[in-house]
Protein backbone atom coordinates (compact mmCIF):
# COMPACT_ATOMS: atom_id res chain seq x y z
CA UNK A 1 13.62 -158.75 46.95
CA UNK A 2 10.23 -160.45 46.84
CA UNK A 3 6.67 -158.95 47.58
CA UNK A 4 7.31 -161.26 50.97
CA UNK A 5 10.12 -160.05 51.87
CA UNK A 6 9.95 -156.11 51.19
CA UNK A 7 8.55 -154.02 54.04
CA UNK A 8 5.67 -151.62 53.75
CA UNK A 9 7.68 -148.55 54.37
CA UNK A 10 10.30 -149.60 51.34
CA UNK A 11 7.33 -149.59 49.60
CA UNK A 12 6.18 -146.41 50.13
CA UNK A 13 9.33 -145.04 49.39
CA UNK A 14 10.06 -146.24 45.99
CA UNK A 15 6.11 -145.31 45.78
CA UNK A 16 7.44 -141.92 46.85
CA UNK A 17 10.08 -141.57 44.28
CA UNK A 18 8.34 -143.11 41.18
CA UNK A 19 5.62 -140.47 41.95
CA UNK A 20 7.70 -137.66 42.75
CA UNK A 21 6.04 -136.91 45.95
CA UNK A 22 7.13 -134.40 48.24
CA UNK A 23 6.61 -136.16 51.52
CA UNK A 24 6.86 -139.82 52.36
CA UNK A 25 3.10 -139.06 54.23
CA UNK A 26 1.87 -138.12 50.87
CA UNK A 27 3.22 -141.35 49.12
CA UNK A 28 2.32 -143.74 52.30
CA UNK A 29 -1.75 -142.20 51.89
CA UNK A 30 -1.78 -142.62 48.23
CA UNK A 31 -0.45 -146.06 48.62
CA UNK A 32 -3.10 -146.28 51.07
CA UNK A 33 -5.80 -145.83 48.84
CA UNK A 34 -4.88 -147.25 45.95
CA UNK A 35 -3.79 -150.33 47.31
CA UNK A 36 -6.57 -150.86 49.22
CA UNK A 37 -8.54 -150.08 45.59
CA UNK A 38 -6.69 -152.73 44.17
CA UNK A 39 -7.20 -155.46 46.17
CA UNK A 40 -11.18 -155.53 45.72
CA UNK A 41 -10.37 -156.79 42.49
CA UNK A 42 -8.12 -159.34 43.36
CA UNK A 43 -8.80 -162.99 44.46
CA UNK A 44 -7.96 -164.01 47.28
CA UNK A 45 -4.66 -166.39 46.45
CA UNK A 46 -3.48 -162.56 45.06
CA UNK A 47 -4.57 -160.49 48.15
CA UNK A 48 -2.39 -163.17 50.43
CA UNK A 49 0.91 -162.72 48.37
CA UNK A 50 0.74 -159.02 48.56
CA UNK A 51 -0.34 -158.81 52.16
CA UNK A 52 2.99 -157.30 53.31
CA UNK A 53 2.13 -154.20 51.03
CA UNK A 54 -1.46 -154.32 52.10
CA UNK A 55 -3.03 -152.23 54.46
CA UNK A 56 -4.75 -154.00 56.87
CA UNK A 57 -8.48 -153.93 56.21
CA UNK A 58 -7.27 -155.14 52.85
CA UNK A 59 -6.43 -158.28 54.05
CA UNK A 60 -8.79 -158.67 56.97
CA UNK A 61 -12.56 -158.37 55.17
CA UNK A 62 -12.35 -156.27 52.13
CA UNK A 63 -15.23 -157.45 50.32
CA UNK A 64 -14.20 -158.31 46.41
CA UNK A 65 -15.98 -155.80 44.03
CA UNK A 66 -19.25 -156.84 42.85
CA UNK A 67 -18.26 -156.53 39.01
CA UNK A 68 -15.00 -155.79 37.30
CA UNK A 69 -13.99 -152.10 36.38
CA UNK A 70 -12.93 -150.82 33.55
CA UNK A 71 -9.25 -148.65 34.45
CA UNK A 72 -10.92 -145.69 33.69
CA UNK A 73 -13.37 -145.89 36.27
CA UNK A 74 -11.03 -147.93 38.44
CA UNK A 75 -8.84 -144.23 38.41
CA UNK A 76 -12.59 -142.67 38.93
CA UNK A 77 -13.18 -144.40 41.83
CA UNK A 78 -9.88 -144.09 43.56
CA UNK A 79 -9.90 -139.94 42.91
CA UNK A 80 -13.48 -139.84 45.34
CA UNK A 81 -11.16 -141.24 48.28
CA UNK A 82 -8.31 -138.67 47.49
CA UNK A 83 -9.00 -135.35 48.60
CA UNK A 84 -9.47 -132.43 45.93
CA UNK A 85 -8.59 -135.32 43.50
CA UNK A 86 -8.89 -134.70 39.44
CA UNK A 87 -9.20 -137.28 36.81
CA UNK A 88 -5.89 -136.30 35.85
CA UNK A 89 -4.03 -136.29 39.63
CA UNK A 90 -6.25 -139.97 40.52
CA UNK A 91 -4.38 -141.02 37.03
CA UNK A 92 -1.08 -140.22 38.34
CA UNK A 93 -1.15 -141.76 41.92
CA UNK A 94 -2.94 -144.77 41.15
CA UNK A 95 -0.19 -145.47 38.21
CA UNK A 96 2.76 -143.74 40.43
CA UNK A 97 1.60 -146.96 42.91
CA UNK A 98 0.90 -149.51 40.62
CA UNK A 99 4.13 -148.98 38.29
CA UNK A 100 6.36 -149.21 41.81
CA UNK A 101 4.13 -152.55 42.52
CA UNK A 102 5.32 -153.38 39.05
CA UNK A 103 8.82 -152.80 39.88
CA UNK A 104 8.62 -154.88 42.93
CA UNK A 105 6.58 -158.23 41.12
CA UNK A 106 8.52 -158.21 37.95
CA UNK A 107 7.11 -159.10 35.01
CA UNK A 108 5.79 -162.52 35.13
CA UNK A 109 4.38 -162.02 38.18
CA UNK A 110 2.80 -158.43 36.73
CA UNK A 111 2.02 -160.44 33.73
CA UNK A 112 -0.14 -162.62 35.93
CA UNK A 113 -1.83 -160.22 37.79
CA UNK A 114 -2.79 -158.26 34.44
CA UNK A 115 -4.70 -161.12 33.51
CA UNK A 116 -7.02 -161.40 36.19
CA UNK A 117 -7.98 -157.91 35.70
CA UNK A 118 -10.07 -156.47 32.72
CA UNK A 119 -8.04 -154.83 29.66
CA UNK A 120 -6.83 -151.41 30.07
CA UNK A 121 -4.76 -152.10 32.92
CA UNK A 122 -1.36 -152.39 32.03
CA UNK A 123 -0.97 -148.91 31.61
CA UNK A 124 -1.75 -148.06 34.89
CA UNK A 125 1.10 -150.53 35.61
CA UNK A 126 3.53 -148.79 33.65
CA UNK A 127 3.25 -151.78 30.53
CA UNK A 128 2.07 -151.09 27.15
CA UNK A 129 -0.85 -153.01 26.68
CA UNK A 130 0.19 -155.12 23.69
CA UNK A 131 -3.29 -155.99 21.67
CA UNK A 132 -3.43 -158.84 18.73
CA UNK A 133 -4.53 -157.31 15.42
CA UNK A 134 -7.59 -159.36 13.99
C-alpha cells in the first residue's frame, strides 16, 4: 500500500497501535497535530504526496515555517497544541506518528523526506540517525 492509496482512518489505526493508544479518538487527534506540525516543514511536492494522510488545512494554506527546527523544539512545539502535554508525552506521540508514517513510506521514501529536514530527525521516525565520523 502506498501513501496514495492508504486511507486516513488506516492511518490512524496503525498510528493507534504503534502508540499504544487507548482509543482510536486519541490516536486520530494526535495524528492531527502532529501531522499538521509536520507539514510546515515540508515543501510543497512533499505536502501533495502525503495529502491523503493530511488533514485538511494542511493541504489547503498551511503556511511553511519561517525557519527550520531543530527535533527538539519540533517535539516542543507540538506538546503546546496537545493538552496537559510534557516534553516526555509530545516525544512519544509525535514519534508514535511519525514511526507509523515511516512504516507506511518505506525507507527510501523516509530516507528522502529525512533529508529535507534538519538532523535529529530520524529518531523521531523510528531510524537511527547514522552520522559520518570526521
Amino acid at each position: 500500500m502506498t501513501v496514495t492509496t492508504m486511507q486516513p482512518r488506516s492511518f490512524t489505526e496503525a498510528v493507534r497501535e504503534v502508540g499504544r493508544y487507548r482509543s482510536t479518538a486519541e490516536a486520530e487527534a494526535v495524528t492531527h497535530t502532529v501531522l499538521l506540525a509536520l507539514s510546515a516543514h515540508l515543501p510543497a511536492t512533499e505536502r501533495a504526496e502525503l495529502t491523503p494522510l493530511l488533514p485538511t488545512e494542511a493541504t489547503v494554506s498551511a503556511p511553511l515555517a519561517p525557519r527550520p527546527l531543530t527535533a527538539r523544539e519540533f517535539v516542543e512545539s507540538v506538546a503546546l497544541h496537545i493538552e496537559n502535554a510534557t516534553p516526555a508525552t509530545a516525544r512519544w506521540h509525535v514519534t508514535s506518528v511519525l514511526t507509523a508514517l515511516a512504516q507506511q513510506l518505506g525507507i527510501a521514501h523516509t530516507t528522502r523526506l529525512l533529508s529535507q529536514l534538519p538532523s535529529g530527525y530520524a529518531l523521531l521516525f523510528g531510524r537511527a540517525e547514522l552520522v559520518a565520523v570526521a
